[in-house]
PDB file of N, CA and C in Angstrom:
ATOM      1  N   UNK A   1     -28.389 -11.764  36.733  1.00  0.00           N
ATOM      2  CA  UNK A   1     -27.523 -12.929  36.688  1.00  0.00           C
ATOM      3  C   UNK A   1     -26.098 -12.492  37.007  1.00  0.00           C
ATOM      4  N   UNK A   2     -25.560 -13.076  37.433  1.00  0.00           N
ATOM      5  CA  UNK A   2     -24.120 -12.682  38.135  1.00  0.00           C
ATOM      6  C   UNK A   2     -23.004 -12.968  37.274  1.00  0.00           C
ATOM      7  N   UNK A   3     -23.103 -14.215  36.496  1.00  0.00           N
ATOM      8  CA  UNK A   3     -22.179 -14.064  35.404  1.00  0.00           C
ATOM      9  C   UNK A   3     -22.600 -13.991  33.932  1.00  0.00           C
ATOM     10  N   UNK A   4     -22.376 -12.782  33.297  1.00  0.00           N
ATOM     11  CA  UNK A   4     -22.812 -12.130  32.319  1.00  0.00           C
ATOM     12  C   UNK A   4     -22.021 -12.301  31.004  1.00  0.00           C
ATOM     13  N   UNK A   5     -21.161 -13.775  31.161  1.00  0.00           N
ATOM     14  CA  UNK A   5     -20.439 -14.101  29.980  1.00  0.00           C
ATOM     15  C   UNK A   5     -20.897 -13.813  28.418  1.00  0.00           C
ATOM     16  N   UNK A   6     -22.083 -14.209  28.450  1.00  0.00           N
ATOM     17  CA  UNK A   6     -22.709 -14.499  27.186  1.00  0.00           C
ATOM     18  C   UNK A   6     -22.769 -12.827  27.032  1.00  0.00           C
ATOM     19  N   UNK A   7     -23.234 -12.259  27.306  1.00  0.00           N
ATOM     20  CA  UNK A   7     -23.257 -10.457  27.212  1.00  0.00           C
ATOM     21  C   UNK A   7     -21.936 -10.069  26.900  1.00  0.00           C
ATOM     22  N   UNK A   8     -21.216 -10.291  27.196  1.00  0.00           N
ATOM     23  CA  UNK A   8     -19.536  -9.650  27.487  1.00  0.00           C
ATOM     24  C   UNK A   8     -19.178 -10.197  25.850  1.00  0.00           C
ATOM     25  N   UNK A   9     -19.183 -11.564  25.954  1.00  0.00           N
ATOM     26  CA  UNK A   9     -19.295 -12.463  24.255  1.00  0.00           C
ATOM     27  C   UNK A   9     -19.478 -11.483  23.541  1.00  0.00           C
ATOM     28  N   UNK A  10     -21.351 -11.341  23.084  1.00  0.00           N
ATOM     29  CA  UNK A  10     -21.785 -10.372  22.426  1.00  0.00           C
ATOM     30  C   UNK A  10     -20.843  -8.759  21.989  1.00  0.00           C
ATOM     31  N   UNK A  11     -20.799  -8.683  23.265  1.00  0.00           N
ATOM     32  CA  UNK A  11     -20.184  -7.199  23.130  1.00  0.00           C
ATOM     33  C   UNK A  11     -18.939  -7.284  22.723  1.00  0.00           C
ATOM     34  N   UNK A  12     -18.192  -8.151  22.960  1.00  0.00           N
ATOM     35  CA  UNK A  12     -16.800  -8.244  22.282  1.00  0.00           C
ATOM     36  C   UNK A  12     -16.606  -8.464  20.686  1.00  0.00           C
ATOM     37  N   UNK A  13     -17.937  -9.359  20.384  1.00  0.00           N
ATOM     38  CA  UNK A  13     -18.276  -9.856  19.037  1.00  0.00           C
ATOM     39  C   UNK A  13     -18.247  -8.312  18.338  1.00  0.00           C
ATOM     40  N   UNK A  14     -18.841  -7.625  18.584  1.00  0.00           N
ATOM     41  CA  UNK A  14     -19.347  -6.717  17.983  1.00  0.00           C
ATOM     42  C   UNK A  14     -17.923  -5.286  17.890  1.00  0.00           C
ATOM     43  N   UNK A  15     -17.366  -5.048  18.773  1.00  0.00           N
ATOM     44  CA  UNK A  15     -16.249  -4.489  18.682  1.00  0.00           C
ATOM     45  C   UNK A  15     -15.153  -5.422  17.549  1.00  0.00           C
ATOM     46  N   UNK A  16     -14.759  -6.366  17.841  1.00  0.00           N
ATOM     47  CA  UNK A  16     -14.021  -7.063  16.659  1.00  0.00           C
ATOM     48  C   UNK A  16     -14.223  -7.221  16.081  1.00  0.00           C
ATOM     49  N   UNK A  17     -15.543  -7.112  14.988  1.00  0.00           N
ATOM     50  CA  UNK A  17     -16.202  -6.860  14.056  1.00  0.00           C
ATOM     51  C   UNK A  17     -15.850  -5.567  13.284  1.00  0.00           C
ATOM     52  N   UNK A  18     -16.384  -4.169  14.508  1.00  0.00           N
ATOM     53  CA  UNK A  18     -16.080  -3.153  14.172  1.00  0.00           C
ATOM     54  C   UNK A  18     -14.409  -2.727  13.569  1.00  0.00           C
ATOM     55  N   UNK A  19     -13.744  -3.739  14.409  1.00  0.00           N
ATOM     56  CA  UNK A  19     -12.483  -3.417  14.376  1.00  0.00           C
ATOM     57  C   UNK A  19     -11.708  -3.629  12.789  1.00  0.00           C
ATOM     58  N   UNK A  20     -12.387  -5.414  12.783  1.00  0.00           N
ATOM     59  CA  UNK A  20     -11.411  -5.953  11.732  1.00  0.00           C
ATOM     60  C   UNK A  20     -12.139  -5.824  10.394  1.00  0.00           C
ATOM     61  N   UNK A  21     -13.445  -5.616  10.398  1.00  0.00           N
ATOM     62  CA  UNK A  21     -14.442  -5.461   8.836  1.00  0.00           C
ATOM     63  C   UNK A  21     -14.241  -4.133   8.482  1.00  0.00           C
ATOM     64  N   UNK A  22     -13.919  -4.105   7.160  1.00  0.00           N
ATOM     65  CA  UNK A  22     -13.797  -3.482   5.881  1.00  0.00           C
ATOM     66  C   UNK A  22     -14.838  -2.264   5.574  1.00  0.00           C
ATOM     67  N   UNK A  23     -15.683  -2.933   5.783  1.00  0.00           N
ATOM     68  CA  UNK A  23     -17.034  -1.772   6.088  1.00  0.00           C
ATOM     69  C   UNK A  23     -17.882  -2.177   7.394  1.00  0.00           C
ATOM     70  N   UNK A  24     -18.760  -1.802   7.313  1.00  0.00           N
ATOM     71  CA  UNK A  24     -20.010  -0.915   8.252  1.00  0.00           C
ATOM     72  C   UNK A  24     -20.495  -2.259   8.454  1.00  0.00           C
ATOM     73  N   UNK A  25     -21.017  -2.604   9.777  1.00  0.00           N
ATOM     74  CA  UNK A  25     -21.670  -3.950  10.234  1.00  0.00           C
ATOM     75  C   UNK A  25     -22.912  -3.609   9.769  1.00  0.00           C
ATOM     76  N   UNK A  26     -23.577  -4.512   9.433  1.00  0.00           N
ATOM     77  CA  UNK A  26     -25.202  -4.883   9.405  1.00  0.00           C
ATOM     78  C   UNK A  26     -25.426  -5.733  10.513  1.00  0.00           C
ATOM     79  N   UNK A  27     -25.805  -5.169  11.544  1.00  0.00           N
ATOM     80  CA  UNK A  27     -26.473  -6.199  12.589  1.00  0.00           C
ATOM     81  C   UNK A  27     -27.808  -6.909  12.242  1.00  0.00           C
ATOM     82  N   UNK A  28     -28.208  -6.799  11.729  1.00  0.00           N
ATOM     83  CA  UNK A  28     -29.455  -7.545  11.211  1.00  0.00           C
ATOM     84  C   UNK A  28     -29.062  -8.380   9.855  1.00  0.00           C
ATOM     85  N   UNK A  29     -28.145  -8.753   9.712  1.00  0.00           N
ATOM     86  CA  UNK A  29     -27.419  -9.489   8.618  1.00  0.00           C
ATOM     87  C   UNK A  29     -26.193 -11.524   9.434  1.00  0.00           C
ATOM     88  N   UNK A  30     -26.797 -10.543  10.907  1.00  0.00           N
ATOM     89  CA  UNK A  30     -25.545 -11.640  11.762  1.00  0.00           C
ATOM     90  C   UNK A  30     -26.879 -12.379  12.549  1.00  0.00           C
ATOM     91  N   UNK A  31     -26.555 -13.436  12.834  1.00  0.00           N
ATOM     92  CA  UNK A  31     -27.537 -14.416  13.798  1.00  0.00           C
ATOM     93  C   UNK A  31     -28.212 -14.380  14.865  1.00  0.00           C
ATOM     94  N   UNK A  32     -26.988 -13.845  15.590  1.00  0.00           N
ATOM     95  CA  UNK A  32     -27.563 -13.686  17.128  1.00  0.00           C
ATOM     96  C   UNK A  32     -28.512 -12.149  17.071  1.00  0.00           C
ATOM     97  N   UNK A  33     -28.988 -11.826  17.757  1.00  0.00           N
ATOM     98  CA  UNK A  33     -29.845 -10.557  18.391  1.00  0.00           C
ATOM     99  C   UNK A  33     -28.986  -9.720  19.229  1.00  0.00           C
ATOM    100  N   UNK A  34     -28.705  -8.479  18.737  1.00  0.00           N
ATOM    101  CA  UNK A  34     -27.408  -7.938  19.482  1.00  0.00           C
ATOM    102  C   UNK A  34     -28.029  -7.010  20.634  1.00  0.00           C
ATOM    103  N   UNK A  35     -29.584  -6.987  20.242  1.00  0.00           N
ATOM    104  CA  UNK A  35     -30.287  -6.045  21.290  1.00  0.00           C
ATOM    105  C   UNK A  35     -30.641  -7.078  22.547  1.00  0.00           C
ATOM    106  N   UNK A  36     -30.592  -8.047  22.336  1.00  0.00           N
ATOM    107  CA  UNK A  36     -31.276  -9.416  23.461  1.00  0.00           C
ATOM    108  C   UNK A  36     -30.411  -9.436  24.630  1.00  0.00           C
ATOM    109  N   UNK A  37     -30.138  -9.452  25.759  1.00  0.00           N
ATOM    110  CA  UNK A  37     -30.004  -9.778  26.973  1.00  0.00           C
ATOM    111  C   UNK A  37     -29.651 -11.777  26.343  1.00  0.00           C
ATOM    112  N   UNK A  38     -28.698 -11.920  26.142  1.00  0.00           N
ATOM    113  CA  UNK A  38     -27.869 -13.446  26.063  1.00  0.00           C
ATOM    114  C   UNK A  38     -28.251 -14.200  26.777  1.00  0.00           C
ATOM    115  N   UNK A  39     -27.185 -13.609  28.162  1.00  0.00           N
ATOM    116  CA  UNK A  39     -27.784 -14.570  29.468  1.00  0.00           C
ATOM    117  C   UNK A  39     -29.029 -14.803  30.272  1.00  0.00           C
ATOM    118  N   UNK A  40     -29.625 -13.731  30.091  1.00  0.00           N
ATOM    119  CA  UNK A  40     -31.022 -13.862  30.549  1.00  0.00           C
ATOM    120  C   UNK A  40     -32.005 -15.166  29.168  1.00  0.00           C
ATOM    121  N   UNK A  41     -32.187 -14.955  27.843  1.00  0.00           N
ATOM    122  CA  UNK A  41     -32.358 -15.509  26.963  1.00  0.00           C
ATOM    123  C   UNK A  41     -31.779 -17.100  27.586  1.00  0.00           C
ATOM    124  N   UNK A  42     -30.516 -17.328  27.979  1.00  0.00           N
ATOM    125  CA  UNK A  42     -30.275 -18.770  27.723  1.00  0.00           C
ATOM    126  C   UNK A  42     -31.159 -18.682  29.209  1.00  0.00           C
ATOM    127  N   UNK A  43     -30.881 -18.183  30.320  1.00  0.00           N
ATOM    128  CA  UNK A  43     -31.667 -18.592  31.421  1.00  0.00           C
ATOM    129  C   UNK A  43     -32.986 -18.825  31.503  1.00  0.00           C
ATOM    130  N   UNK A  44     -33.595 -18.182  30.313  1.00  0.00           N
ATOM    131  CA  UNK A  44     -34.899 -18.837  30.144  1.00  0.00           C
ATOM    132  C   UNK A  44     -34.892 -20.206  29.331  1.00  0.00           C
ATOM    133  N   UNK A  45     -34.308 -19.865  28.422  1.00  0.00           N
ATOM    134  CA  UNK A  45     -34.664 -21.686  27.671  1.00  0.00           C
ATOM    135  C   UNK A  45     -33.906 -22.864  28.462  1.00  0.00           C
ATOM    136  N   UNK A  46     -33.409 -22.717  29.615  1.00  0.00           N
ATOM    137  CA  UNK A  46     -33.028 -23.542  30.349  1.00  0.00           C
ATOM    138  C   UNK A  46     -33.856 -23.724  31.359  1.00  0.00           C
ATOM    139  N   UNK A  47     -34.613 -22.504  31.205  1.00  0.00           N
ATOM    140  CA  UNK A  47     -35.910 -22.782  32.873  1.00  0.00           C
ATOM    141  C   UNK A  47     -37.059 -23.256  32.508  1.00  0.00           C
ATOM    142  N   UNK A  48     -37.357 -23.114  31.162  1.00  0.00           N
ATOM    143  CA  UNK A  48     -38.594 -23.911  29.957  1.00  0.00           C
ATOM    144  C   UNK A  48     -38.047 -25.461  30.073  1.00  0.00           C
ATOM    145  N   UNK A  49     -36.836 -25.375  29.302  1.00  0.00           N
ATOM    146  CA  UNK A  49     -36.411 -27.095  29.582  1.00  0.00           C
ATOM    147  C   UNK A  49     -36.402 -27.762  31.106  1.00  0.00           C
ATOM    148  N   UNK A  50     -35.899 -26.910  31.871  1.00  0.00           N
ATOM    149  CA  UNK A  50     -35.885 -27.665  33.111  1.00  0.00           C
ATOM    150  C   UNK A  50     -37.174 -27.890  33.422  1.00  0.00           C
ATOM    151  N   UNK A  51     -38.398 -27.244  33.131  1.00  0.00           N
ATOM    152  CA  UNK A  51     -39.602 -27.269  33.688  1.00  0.00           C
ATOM    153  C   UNK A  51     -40.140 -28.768  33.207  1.00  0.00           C
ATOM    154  N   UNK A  52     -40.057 -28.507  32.010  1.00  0.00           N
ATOM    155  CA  UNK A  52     -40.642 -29.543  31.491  1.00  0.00           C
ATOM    156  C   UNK A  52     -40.040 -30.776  31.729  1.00  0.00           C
ATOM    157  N   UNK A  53     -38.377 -31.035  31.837  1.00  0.00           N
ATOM    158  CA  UNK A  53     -37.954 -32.317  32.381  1.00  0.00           C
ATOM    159  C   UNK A  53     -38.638 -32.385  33.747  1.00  0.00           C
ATOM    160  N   UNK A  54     -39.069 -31.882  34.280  1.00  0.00           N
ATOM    161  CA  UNK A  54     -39.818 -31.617  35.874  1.00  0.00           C
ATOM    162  C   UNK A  54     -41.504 -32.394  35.775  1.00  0.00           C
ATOM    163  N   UNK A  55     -41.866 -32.017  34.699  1.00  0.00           N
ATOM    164  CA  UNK A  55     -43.252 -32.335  34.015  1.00  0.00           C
ATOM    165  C   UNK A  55     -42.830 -33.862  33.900  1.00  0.00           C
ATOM    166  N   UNK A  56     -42.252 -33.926  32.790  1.00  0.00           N
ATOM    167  CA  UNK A  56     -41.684 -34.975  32.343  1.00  0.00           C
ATOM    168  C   UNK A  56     -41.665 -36.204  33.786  1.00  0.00           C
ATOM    169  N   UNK A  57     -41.070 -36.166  34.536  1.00  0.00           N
ATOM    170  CA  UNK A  57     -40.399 -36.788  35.397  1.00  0.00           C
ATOM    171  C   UNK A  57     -42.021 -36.988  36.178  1.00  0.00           C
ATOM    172  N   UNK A  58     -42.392 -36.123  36.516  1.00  0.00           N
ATOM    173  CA  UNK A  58     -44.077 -36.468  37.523  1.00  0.00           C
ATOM    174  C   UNK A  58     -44.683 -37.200  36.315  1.00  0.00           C
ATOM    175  N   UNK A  59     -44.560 -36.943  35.138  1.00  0.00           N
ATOM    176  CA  UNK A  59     -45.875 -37.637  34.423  1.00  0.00           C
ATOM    177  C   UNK A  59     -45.093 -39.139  34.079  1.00  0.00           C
ATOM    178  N   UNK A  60     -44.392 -39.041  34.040  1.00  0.00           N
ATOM    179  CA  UNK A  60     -43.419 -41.288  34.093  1.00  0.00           C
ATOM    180  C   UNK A  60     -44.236 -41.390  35.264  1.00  0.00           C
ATOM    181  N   UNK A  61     -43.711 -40.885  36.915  1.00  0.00           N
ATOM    182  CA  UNK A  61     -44.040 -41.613  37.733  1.00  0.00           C
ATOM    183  C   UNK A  61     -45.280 -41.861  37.931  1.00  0.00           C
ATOM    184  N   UNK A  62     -46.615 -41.089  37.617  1.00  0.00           N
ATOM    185  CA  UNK A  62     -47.823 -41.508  37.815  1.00  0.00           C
ATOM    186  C   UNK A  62     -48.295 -42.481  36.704  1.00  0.00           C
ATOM    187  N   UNK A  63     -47.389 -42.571  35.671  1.00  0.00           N
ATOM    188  CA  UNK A  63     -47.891 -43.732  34.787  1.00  0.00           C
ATOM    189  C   UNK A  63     -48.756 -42.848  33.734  1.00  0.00           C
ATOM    190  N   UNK A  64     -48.805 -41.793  33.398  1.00  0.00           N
ATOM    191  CA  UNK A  64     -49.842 -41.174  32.978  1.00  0.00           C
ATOM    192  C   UNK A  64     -49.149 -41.053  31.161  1.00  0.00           C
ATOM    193  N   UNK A  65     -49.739 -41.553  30.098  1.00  0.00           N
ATOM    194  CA  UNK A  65     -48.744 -41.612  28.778  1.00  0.00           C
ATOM    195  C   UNK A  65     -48.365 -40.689  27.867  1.00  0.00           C
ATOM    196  N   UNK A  66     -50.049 -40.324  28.399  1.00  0.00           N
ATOM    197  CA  UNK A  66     -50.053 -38.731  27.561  1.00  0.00           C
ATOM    198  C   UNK A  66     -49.308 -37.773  27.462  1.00  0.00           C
ATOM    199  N   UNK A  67     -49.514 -37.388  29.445  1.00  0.00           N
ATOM    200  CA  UNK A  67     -48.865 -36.246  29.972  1.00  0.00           C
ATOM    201  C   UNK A  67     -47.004 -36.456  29.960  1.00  0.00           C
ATOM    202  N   UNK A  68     -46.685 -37.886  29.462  1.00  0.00           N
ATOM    203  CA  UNK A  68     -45.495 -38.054  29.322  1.00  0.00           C
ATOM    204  C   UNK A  68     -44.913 -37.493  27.581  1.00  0.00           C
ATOM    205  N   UNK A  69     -45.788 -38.159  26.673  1.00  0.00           N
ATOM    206  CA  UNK A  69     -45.834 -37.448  25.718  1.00  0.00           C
ATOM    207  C   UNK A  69     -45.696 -36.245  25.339  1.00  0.00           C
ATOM    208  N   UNK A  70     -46.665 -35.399  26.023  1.00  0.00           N
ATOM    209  CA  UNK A  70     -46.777 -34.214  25.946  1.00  0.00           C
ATOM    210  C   UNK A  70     -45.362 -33.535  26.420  1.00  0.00           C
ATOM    211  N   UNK A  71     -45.014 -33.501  27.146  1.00  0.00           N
ATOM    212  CA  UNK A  71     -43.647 -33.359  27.987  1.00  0.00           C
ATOM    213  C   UNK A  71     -42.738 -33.349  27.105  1.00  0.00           C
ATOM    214  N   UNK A  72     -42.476 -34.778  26.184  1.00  0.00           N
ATOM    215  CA  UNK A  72     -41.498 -34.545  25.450  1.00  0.00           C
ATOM    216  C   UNK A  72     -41.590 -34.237  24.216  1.00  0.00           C
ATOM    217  N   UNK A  73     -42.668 -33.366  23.559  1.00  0.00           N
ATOM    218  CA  UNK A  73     -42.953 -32.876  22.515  1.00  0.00           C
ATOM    219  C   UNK A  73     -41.996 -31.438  22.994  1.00  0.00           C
ATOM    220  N   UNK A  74     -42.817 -30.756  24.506  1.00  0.00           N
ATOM    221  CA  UNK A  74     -42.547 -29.599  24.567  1.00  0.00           C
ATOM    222  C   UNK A  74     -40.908 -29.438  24.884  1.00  0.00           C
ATOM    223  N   UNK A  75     -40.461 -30.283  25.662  1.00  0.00           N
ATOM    224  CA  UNK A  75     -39.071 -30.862  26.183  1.00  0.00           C
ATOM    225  C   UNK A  75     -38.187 -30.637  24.435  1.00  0.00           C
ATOM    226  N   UNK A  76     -38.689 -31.283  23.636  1.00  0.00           N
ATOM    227  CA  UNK A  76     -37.821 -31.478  22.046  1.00  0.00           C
ATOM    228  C   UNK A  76     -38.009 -29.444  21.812  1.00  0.00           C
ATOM    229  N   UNK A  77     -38.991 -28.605  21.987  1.00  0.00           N
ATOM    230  CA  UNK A  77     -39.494 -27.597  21.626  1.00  0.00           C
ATOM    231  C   UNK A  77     -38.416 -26.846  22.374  1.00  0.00           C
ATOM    232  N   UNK A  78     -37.944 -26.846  23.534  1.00  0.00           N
ATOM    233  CA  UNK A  78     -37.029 -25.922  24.368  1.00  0.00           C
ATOM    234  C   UNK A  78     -35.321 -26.536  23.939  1.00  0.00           C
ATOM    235  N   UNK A  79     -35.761 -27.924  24.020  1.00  0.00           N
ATOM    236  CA  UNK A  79     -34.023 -28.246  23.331  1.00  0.00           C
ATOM    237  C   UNK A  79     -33.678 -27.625  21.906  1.00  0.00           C
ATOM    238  N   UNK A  80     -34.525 -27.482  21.013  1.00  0.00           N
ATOM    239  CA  UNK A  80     -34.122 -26.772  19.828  1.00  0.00           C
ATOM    240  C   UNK A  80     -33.983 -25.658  19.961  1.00  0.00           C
ATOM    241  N   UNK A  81     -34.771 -25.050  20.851  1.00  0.00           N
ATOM    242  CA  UNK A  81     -34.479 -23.395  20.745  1.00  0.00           C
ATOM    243  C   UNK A  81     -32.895 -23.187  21.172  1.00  0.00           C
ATOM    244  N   UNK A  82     -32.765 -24.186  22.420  1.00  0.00           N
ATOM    245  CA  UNK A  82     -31.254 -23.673  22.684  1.00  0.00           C
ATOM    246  C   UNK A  82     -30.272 -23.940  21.859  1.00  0.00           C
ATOM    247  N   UNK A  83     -30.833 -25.231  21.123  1.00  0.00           N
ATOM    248  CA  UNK A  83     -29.877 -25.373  19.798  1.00  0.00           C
ATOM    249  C   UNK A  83     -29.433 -24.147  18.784  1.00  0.00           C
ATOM    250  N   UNK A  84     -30.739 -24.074  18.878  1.00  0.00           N
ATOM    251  CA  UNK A  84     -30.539 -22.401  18.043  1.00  0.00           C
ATOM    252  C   UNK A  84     -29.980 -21.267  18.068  1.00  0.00           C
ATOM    253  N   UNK A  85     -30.634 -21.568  19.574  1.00  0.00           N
ATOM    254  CA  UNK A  85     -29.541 -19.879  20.229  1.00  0.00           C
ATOM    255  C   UNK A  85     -27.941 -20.080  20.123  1.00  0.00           C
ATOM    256  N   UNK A  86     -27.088 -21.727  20.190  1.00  0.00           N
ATOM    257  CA  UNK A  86     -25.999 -22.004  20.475  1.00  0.00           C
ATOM    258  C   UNK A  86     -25.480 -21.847  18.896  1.00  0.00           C
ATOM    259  N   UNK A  87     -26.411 -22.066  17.871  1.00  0.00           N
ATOM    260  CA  UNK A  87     -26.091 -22.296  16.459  1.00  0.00           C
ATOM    261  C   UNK A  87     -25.228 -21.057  15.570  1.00  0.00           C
ATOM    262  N   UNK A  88     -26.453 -19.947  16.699  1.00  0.00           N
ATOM    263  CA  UNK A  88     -26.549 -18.380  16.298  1.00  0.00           C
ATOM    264  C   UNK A  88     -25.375 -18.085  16.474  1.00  0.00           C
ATOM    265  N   UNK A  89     -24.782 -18.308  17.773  1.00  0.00           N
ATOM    266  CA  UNK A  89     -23.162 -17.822  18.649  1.00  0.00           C
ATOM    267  C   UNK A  89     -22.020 -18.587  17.240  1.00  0.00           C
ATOM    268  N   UNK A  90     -22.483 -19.698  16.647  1.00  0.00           N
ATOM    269  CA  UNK A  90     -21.454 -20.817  15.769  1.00  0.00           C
ATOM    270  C   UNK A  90     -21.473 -19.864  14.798  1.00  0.00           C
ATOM    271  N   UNK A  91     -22.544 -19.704  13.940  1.00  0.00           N
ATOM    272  CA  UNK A  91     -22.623 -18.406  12.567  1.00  0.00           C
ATOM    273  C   UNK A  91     -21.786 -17.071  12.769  1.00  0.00           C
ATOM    274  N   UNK A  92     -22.595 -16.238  14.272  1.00  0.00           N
ATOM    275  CA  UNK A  92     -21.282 -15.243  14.092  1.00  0.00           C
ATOM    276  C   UNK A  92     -20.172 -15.291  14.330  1.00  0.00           C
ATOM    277  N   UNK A  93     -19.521 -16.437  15.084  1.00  0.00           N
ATOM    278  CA  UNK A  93     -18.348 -16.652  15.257  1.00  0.00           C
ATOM    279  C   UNK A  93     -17.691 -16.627  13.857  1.00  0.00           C
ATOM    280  N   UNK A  94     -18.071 -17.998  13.042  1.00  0.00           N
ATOM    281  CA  UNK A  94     -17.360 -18.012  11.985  1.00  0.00           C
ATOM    282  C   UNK A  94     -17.573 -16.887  10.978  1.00  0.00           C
ATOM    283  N   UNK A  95     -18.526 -15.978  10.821  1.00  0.00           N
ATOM    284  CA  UNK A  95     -18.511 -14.824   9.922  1.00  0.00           C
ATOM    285  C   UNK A  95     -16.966 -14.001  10.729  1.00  0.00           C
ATOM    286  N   UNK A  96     -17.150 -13.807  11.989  1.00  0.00           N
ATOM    287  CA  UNK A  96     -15.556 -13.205  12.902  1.00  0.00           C
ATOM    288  C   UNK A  96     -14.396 -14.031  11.981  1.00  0.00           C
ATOM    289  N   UNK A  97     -14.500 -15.105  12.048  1.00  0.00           N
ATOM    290  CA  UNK A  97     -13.148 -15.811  11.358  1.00  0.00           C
ATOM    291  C   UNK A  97     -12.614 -15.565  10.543  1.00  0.00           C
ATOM    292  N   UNK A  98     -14.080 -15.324   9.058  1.00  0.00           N
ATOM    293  CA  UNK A  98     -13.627 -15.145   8.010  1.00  0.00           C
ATOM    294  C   UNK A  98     -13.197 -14.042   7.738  1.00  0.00           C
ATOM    295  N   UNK A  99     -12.929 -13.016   8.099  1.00  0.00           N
ATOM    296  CA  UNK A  99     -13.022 -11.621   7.995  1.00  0.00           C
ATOM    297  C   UNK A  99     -11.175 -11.580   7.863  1.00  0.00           C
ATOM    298  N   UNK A 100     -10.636 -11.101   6.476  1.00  0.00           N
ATOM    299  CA  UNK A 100      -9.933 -11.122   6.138  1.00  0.00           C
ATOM    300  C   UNK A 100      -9.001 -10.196   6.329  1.00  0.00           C
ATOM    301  N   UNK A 101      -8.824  -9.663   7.504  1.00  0.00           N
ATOM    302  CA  UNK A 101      -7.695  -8.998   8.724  1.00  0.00           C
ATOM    303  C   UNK A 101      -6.978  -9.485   9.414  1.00  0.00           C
ATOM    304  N   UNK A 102      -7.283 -10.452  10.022  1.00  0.00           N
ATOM    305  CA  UNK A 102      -6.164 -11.565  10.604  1.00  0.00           C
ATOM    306  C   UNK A 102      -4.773 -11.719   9.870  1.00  0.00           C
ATOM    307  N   UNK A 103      -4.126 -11.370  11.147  1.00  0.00           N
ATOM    308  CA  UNK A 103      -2.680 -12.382  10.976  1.00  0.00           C
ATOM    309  C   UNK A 103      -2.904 -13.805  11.191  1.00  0.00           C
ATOM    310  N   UNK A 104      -1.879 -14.109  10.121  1.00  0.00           N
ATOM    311  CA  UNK A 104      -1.934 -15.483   9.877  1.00  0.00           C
ATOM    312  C   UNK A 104      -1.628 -16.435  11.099  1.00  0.00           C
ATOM    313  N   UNK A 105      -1.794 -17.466  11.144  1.00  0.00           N
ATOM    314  CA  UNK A 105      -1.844 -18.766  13.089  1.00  0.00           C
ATOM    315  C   UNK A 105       0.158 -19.196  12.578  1.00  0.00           C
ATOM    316  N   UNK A 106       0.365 -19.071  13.137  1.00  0.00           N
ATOM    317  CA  UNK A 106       2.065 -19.702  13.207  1.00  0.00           C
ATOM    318  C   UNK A 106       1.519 -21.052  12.989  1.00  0.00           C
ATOM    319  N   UNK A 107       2.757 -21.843  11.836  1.00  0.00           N
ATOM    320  CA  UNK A 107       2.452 -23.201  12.237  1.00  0.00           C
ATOM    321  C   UNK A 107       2.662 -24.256  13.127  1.00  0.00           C
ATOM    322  N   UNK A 108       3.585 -23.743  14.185  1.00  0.00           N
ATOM    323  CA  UNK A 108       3.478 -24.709  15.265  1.00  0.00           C
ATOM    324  C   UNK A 108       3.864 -23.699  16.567  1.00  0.00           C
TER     325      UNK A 108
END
């Protein structure tokens, strides 16, 4: 993948972590998967969802109810995961926040 944001994220997460915490990270204590490939990860649950809106879309037009059904069972199944994966990035962010090294935000 050519832009490797979500990786770069990760890796930055994890240095400012190192930087501003008090002690020793537990990576298995934080949300995301620090061993996972990010962008590849979201590029799949976006190629699961896209598939299935693809499914989705042939099974409306033939009229077929099931195969429309079915679609959006699996369709709800790939939207949560990315929910998840996006939830994961929200948790370690705010564990980053709280971390009581920061200079304080100016008030205006």
């Amino acid at each position: 993948m050519n832009n490797l944001f979500l990786s770069n994220m990760k890796d930055d997460f994890i240095v400012i972590l190192e930087e501003k915490s008090s002690s020793p990270i537990d990576k298995d204590r934080l949300s995301i998967d620090y061993e996972t490939d990010l962008d590849e990860l979201m590029e799949k649950y976006l190629g699961l969802l896209r598939e299935q809106a693809r499914l989705l879309s042939q099974a409306k037009n033939k009229g077929n109810e099931l195969a429309v059904l079915s679609a959006l069972l699996k369709l709800r199944t790939h939207a949560m995961s990315l929910s998840s994966f996006f939830d994961a990035i929200v948790e370690d962010t705010e564990i980053i926040i709280r971390l009581d090294s920061w200079s304080e935000l100016p008030e205006k």
